[in-house]
C-alpha atoms as a PDB file:
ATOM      1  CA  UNK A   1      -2.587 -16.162   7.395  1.00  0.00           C
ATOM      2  CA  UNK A   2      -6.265 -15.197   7.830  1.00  0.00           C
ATOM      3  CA  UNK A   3      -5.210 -12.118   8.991  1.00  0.00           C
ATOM      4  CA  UNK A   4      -3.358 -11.348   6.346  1.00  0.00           C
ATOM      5  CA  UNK A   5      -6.225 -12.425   3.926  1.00  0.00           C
ATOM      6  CA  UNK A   6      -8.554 -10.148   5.377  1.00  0.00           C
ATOM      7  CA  UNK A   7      -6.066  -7.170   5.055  1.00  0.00           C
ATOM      8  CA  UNK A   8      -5.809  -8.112   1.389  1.00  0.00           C
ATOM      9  CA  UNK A   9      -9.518  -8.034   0.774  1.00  0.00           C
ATOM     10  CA  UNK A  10     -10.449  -4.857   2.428  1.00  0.00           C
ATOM     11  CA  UNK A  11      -7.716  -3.499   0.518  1.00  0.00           C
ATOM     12  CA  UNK A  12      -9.104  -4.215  -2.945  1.00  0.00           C
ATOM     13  CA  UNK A  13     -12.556  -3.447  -1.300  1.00  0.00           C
ATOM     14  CA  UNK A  14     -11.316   0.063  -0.418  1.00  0.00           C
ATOM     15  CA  UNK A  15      -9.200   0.394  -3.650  1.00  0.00           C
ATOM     16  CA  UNK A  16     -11.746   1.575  -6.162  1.00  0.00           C
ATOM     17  CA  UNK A  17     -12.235   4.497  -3.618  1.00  0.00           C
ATOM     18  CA  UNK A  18      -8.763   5.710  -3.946  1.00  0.00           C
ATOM     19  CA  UNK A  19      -7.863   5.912  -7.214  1.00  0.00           C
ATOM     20  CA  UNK A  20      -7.611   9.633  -7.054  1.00  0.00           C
ATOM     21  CA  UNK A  21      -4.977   9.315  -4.564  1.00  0.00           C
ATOM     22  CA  UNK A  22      -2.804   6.213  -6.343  1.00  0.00           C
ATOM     23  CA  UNK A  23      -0.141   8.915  -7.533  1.00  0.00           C
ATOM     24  CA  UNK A  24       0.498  10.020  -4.224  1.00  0.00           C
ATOM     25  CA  UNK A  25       0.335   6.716  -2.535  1.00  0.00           C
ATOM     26  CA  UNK A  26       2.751   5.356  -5.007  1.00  0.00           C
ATOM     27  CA  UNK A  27       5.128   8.203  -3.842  1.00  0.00           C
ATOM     28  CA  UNK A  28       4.488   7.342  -0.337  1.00  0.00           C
ATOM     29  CA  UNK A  29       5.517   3.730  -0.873  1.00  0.00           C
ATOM     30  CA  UNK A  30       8.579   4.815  -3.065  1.00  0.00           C
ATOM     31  CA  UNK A  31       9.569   6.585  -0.425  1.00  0.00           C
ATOM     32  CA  UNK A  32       9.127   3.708   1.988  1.00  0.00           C
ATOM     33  CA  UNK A  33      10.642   1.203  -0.244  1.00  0.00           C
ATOM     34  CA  UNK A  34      13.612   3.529  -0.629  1.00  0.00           C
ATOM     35  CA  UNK A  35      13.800   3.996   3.581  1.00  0.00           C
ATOM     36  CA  UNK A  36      14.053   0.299   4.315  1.00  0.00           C
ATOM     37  CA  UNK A  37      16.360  -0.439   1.593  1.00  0.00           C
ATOM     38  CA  UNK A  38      18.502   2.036   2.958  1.00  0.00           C
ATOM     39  CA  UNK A  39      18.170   0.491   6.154  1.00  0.00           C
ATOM     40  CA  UNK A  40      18.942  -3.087   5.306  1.00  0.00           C
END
């Protein structure tokens, strides 16, 4: 849980830095989403 936590916060820590790249990391997590749905 902790661990988890602390992923979470340097996340939003690190998120203000990417905002440039949100288009392509939304494509990269369609593209995930997509994978393990087909999987399932």
């Amino acid at each position: 849980m902790c661990g988890s936590i602390l992923l979470l916060s340097i996340f939003f820590m690190v998120l203000p830095y990417t905002n440039s790249f949100i288009s392509l990391n939304n494509k990269v997590i369609d593209t995930f989403a997509q994978y393990i749905t087909k999987i399932t």
